[in-house]
N, C-alpha and C. Protein backbone atom coordinates (compact mmCIF):
# COMPACT_ATOMS: atom_id res chain seq x y z
N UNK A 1 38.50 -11.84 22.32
CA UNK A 1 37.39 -12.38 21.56
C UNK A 1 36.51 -13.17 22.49
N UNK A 2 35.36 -12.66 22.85
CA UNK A 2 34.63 -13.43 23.10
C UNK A 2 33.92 -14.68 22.52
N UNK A 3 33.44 -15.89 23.53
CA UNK A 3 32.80 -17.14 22.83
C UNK A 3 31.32 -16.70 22.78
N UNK A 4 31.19 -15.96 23.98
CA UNK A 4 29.88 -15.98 23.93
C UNK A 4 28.86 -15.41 22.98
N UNK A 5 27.94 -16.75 23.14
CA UNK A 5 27.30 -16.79 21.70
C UNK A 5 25.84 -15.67 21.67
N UNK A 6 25.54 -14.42 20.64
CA UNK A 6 24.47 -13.71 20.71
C UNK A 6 23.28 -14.78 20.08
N UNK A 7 23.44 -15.53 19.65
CA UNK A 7 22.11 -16.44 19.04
C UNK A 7 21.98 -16.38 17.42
N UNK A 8 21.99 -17.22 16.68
CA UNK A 8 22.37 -16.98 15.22
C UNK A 8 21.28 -16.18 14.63
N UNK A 9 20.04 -16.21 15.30
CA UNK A 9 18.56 -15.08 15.13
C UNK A 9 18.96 -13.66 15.30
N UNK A 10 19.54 -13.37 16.60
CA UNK A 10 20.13 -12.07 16.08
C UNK A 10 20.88 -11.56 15.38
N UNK A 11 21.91 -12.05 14.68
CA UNK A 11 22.78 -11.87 13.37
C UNK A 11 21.90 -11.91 12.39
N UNK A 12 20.96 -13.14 12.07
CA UNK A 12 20.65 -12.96 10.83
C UNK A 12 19.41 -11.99 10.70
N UNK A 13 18.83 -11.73 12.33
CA UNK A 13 17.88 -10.44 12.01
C UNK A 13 18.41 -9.56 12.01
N UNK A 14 19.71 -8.65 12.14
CA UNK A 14 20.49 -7.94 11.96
C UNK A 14 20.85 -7.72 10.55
N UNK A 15 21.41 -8.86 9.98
CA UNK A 15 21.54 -8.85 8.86
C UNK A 15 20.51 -8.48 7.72
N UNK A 16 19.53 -9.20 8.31
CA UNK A 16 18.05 -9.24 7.15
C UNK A 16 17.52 -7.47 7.49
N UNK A 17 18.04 -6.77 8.55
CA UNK A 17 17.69 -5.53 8.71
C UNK A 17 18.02 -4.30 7.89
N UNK A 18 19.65 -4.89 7.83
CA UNK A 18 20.55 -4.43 6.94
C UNK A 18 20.45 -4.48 5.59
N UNK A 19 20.14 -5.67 4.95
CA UNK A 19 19.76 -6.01 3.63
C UNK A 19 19.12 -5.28 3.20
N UNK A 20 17.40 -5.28 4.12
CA UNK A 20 16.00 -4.69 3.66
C UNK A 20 16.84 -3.17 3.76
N UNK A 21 17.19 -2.68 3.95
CA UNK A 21 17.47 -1.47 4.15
C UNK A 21 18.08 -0.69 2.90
N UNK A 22 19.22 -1.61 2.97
CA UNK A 22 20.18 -1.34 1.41
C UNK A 22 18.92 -1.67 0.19
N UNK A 23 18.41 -2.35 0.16
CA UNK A 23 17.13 -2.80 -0.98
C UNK A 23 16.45 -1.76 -0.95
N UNK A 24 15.36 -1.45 0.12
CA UNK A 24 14.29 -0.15 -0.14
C UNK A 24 15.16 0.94 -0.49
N UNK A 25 16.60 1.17 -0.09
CA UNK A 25 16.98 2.60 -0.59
C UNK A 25 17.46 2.13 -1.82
N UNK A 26 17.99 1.59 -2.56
CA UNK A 26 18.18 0.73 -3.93
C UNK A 26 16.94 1.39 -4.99
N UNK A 27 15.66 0.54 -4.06
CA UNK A 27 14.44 0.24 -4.62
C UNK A 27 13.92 1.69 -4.89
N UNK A 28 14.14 2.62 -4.15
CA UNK A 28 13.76 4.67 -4.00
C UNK A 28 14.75 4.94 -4.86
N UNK A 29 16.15 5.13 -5.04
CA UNK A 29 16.81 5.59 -5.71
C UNK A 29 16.57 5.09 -7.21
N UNK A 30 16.13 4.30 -7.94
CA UNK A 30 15.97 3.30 -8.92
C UNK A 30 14.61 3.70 -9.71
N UNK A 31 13.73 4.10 -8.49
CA UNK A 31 12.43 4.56 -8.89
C UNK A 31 12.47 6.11 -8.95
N UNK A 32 13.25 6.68 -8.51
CA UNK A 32 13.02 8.17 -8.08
C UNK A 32 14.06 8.69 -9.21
N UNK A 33 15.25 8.09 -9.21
CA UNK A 33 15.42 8.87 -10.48
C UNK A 33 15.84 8.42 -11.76
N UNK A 34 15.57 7.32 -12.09
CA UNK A 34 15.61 6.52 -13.57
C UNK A 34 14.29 6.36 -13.74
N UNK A 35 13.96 5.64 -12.95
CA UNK A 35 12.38 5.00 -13.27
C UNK A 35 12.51 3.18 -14.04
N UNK A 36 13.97 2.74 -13.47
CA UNK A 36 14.69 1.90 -13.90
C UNK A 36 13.90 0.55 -13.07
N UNK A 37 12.47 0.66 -12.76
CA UNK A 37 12.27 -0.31 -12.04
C UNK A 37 11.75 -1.78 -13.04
N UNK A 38 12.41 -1.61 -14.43
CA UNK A 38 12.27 -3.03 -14.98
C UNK A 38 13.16 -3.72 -14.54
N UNK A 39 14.35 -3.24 -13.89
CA UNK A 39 15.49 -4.05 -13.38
C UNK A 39 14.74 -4.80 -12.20
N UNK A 40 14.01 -4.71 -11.45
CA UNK A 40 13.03 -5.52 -10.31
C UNK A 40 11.91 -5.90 -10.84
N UNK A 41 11.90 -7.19 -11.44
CA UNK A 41 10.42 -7.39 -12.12
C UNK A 41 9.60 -7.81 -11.46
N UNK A 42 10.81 -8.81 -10.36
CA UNK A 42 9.82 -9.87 -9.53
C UNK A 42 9.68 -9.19 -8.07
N UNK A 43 9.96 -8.01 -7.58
CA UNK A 43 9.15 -6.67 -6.87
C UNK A 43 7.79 -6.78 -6.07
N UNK A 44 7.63 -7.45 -4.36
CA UNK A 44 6.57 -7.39 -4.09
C UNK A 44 6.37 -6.56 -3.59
N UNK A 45 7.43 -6.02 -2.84
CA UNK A 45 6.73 -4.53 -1.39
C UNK A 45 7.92 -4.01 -2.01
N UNK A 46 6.84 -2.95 -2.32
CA UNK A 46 8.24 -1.80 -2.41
C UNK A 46 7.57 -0.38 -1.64
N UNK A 47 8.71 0.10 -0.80
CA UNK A 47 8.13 1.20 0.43
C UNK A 47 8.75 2.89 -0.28
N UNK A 48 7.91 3.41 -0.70
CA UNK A 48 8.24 5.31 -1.21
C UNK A 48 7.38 5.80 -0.33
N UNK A 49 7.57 5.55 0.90
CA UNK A 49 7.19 6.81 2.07
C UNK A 49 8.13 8.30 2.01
N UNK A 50 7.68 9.34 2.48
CA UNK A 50 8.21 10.72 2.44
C UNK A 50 9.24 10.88 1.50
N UNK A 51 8.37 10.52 0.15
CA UNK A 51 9.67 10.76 -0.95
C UNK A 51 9.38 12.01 -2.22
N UNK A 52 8.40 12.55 -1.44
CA UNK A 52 7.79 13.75 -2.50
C UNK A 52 7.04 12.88 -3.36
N UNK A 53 6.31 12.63 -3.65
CA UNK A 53 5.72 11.72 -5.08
C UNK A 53 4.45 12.32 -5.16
N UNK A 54 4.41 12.42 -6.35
CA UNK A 54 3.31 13.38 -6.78
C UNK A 54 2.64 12.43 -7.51
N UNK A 55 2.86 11.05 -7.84
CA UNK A 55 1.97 10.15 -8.78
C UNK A 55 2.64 8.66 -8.96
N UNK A 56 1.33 7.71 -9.77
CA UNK A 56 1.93 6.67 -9.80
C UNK A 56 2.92 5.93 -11.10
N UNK A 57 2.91 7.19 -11.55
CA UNK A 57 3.87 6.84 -13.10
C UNK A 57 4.98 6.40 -12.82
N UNK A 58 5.46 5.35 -13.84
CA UNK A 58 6.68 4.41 -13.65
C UNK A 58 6.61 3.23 -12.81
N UNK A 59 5.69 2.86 -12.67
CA UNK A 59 5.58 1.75 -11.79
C UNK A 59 5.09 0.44 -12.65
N UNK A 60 5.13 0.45 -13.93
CA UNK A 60 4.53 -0.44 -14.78
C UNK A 60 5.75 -1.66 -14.99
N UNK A 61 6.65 -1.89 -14.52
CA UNK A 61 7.50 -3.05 -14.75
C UNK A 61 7.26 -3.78 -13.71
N UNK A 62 6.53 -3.10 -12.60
CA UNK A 62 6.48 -4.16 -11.35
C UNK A 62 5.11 -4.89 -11.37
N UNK A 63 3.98 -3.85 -12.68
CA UNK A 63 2.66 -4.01 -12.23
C UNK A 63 2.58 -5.60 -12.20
N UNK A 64 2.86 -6.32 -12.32
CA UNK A 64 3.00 -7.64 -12.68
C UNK A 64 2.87 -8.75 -11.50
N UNK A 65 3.77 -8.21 -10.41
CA UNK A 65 4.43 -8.66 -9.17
C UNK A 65 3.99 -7.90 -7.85
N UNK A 66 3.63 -6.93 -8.02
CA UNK A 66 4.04 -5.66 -6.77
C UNK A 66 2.91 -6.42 -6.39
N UNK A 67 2.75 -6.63 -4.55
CA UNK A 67 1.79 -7.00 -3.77
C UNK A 67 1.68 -5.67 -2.80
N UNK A 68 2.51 -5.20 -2.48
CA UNK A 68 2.04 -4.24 -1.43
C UNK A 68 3.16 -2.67 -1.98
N UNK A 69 2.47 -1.63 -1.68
CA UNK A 69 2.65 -0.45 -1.88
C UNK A 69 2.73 0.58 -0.89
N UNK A 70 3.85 0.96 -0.07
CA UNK A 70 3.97 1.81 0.72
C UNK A 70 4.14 2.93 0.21
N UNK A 71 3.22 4.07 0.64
CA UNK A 71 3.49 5.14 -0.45
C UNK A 71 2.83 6.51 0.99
N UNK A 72 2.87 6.06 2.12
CA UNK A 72 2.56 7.36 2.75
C UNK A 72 3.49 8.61 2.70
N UNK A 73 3.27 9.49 3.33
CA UNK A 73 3.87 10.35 3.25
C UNK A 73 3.85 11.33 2.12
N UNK A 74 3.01 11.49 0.92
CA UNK A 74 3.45 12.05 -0.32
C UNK A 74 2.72 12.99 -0.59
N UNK A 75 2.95 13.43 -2.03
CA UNK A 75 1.74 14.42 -2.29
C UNK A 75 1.04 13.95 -3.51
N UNK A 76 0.33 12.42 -3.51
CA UNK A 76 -0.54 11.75 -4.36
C UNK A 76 -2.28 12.82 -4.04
N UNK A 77 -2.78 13.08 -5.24
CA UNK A 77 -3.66 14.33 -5.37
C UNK A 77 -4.59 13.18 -6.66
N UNK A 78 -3.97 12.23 -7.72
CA UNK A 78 -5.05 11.89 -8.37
C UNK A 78 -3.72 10.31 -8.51
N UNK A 79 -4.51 9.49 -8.78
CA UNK A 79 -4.78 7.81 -9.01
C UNK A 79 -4.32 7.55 -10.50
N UNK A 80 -3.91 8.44 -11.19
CA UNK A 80 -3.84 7.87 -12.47
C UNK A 80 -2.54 6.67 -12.28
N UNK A 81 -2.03 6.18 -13.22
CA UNK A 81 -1.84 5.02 -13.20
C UNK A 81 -1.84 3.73 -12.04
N UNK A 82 -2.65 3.71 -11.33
CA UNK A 82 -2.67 2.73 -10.53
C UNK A 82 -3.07 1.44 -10.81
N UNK A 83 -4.06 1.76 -11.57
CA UNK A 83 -4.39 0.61 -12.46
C UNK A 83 -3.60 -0.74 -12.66
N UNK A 84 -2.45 -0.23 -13.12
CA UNK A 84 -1.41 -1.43 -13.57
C UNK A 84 -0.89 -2.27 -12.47
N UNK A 85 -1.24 -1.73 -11.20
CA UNK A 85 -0.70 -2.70 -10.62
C UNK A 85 -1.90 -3.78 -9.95
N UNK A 86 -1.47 -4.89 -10.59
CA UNK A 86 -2.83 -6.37 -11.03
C UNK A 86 -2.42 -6.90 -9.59
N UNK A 87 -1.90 -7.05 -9.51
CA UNK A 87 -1.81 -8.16 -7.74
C UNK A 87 -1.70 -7.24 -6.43
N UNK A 88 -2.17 -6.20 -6.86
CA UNK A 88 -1.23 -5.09 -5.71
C UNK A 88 -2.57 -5.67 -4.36
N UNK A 89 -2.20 -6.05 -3.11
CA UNK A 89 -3.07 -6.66 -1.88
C UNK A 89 -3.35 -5.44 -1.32
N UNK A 90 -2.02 -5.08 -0.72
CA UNK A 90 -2.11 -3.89 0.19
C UNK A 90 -1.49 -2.68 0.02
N UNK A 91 -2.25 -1.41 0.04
CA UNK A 91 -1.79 -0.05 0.14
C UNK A 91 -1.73 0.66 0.51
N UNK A 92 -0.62 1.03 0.99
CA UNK A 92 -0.64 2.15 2.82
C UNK A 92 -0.27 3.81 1.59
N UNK A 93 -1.07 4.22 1.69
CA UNK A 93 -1.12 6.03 1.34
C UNK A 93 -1.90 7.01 2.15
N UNK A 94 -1.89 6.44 3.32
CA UNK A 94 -1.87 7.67 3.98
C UNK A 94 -1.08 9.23 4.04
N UNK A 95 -1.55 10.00 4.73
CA UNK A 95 -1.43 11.51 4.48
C UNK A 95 -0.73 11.91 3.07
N UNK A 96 -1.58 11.43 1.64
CA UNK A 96 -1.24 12.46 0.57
C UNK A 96 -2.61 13.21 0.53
N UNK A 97 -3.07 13.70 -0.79
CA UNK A 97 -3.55 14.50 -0.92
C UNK A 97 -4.68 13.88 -2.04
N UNK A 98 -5.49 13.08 -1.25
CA UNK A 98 -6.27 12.61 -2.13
C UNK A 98 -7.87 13.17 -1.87
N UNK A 99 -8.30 14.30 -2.87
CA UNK A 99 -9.59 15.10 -2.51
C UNK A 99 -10.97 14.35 -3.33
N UNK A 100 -11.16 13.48 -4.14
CA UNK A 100 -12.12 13.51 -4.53
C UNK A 100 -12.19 11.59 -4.58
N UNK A 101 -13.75 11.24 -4.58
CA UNK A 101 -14.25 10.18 -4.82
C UNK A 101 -13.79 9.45 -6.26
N UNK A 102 -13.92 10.44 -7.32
CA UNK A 102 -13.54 9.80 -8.57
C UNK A 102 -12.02 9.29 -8.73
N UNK A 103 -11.18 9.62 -7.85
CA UNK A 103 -9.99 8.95 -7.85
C UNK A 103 -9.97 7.60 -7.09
N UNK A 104 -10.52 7.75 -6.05
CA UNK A 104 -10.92 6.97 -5.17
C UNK A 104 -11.73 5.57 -5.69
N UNK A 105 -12.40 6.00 -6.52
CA UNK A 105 -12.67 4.89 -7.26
C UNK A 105 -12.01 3.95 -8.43
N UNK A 106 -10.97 4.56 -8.69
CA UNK A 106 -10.10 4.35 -9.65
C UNK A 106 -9.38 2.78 -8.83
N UNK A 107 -9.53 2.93 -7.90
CA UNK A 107 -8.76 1.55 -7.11
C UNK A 107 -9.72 0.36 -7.26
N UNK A 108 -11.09 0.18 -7.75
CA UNK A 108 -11.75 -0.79 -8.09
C UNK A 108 -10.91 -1.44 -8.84
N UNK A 109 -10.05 -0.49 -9.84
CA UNK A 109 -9.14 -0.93 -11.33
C UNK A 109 -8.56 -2.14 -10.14
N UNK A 110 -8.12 -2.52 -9.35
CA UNK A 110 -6.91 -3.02 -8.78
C UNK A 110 -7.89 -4.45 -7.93
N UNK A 111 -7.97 -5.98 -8.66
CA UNK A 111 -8.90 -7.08 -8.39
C UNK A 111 -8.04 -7.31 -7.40
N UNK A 112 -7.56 -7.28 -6.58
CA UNK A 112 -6.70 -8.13 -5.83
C UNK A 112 -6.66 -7.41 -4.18
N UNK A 113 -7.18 -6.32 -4.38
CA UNK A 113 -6.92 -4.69 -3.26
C UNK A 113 -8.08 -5.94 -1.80
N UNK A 114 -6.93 -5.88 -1.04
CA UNK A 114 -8.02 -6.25 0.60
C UNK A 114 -7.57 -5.45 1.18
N UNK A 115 -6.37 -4.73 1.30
CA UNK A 115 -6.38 -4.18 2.51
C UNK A 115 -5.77 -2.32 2.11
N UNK A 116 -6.21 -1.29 2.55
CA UNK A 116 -5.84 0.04 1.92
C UNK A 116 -5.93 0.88 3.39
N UNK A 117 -5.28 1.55 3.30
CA UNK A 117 -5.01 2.55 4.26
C UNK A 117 -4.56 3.79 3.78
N UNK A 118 -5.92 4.93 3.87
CA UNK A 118 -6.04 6.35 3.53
C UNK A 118 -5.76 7.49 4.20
N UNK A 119 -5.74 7.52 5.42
CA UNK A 119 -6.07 8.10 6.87
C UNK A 119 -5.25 8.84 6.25
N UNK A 120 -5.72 10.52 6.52
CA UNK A 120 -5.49 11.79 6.96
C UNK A 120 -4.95 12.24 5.45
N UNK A 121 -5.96 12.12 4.71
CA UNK A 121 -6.34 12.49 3.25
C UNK A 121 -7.14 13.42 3.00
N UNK A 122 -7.43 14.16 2.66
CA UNK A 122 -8.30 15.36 2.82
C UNK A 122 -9.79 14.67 2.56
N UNK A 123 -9.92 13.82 1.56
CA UNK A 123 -11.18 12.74 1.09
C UNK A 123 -11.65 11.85 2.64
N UNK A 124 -10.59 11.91 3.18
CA UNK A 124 -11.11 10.32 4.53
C UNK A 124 -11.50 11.55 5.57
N UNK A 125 -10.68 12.44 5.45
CA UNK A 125 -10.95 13.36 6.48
C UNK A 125 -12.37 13.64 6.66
N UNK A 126 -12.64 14.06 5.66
CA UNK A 126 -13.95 15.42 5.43
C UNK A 126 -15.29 14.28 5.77
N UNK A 127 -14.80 12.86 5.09
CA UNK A 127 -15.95 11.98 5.52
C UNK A 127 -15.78 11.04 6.70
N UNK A 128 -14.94 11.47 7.04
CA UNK A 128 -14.66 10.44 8.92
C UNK A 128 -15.59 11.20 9.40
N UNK A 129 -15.62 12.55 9.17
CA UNK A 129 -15.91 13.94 10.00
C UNK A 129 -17.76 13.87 10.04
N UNK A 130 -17.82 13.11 8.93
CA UNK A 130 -19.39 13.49 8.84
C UNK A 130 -20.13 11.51 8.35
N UNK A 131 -18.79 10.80 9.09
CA UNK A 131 -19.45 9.38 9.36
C UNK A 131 -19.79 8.48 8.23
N UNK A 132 -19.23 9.09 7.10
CA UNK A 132 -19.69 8.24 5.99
C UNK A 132 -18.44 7.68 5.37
N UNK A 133 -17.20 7.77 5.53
CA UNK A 133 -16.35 7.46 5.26
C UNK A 133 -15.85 5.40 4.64
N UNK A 134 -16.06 5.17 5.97
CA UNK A 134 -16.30 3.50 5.90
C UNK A 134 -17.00 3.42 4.84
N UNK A 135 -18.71 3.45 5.39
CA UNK A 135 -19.91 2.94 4.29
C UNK A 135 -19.25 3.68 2.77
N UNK A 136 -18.98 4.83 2.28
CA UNK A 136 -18.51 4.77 1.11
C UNK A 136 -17.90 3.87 0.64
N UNK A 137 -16.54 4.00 1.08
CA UNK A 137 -15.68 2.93 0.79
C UNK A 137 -15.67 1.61 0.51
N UNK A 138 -16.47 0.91 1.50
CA UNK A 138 -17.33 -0.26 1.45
C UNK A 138 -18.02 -0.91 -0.21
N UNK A 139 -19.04 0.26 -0.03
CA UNK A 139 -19.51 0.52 -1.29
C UNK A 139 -18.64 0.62 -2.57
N UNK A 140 -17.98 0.95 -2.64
CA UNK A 140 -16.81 1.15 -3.88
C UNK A 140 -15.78 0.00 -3.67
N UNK A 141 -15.76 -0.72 -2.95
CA UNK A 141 -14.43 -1.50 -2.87
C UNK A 141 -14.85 -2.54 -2.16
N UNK A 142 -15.74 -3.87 -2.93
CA UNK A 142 -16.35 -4.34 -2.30
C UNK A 142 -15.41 -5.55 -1.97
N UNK A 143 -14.15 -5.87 -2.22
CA UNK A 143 -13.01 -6.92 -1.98
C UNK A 143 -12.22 -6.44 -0.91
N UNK A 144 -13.07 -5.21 -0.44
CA UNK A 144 -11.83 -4.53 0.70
C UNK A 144 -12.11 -5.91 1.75
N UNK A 145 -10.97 -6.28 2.91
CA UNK A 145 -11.12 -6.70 3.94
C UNK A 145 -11.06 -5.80 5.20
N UNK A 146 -9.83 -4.90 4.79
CA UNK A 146 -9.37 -3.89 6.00
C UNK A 146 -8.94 -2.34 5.67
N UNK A 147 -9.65 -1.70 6.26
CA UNK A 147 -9.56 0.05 5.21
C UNK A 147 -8.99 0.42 6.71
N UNK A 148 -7.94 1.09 6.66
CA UNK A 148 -7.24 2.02 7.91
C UNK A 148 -7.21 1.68 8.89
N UNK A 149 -6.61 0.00 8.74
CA UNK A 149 -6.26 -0.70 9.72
C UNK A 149 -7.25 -1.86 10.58
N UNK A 150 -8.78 -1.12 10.16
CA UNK A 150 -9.93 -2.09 10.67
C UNK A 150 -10.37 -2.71 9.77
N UNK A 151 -10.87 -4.07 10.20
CA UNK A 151 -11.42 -4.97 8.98
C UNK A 151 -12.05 -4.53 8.85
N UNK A 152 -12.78 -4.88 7.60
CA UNK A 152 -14.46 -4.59 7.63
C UNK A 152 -15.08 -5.99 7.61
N UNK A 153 -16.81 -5.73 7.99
CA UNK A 153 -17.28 -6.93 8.55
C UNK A 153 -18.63 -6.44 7.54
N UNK A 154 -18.53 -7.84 6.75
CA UNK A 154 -19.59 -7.37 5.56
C UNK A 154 -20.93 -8.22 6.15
N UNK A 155 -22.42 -7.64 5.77
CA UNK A 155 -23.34 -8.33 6.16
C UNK A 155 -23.05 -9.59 5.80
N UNK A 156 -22.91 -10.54 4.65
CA UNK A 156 -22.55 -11.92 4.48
C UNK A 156 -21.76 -12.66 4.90
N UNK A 157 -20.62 -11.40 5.55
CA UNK A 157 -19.41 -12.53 6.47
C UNK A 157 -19.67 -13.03 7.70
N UNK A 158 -21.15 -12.14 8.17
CA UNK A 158 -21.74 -12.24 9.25
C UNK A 158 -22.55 -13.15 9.15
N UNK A 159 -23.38 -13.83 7.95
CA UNK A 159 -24.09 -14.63 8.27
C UNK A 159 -23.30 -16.06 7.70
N UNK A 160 -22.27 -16.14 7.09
CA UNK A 160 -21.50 -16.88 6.88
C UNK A 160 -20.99 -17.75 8.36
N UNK A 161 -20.98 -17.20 9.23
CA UNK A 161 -20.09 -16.70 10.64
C UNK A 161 -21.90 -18.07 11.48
N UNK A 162 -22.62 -17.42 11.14
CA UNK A 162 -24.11 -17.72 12.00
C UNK A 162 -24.23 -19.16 11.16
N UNK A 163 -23.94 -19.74 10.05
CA UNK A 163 -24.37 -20.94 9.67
C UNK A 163 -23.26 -22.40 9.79
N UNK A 164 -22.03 -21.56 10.33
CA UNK A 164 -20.96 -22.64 11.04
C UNK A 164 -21.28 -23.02 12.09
């Protein structure tokens, strides 16, 4: 038996690695096939990367709590219930399958949205491609702070910035 000591930070980041781990697969199994997520009410990040998901149904026990939404990887195609989730900050959905603006707008539903990440969506694609992508977005989501990782820098934050 060794004395020597690894540092009580690496155990308990070990540990806390372990935990989060057992939880998000908890948190996927719970959602994926009961839909039992009233058992987590108080639910801030919950991560359904590459879990097949075709939508946001069943997510209404968390809408309450959920702050952030990992959901890349999927095959999200339309926005319907997103709505419900009232505090949701941040939402990583990159590469599903999101083709049109009118879904896209459906995330106004969500007062709380600063930060979203779309990248390699057939919708971000087609308008990265032809430069309008940002300025849309902008336009529709005017509480955004950071869309696909870059802030955005609104004319008023700029002159906000010039009168300090």
């Amino acid at each position: 038996v060794s004395t020597q000591s690894t540092g009580s930070s690496g155990i308990n980041a070990e540990y806390g690695k372990q935990w989060y781990q057992r939880r998000v697969r908890a948190f996927y199994q719970c959602y994926r096939k009961n839909h039992k997520l009233e058992r987590l009410k108080s639910l801030k990040i919950l991560s359904l990367g590459r879990c097949n998901i075709k939508s946001f149904s069943g997510l209404e026990p968390v809408g309450d709590t959920l702050e952030e939404l990992w959901i890349s990887y999927n095959l999200i195609e339309k926005m319907k219930g997103i709505g419900v989730l009232k505090k949701l900050k941040v939402l990583f959905m990159s590469n599903n399958q999101v083709k049109d603006w009118s879904e896209v707008q459906k995330l106004s539903e969500l007062p709380c949205l600063v930060d979203l990440n779309m990248v390699s969506n057939p919708i971000e694609e087609k308008h990265s491609l032809d430069q309008t992508w940002r300025a849309q977005i902008e336009t529709k989501l005017v509480k955004l702070k950071k869309l696909d990782g870059v802030p955005i820098v609104r004319q008023d934050d700029e002159e906000e910035v010039r009168e300090t």
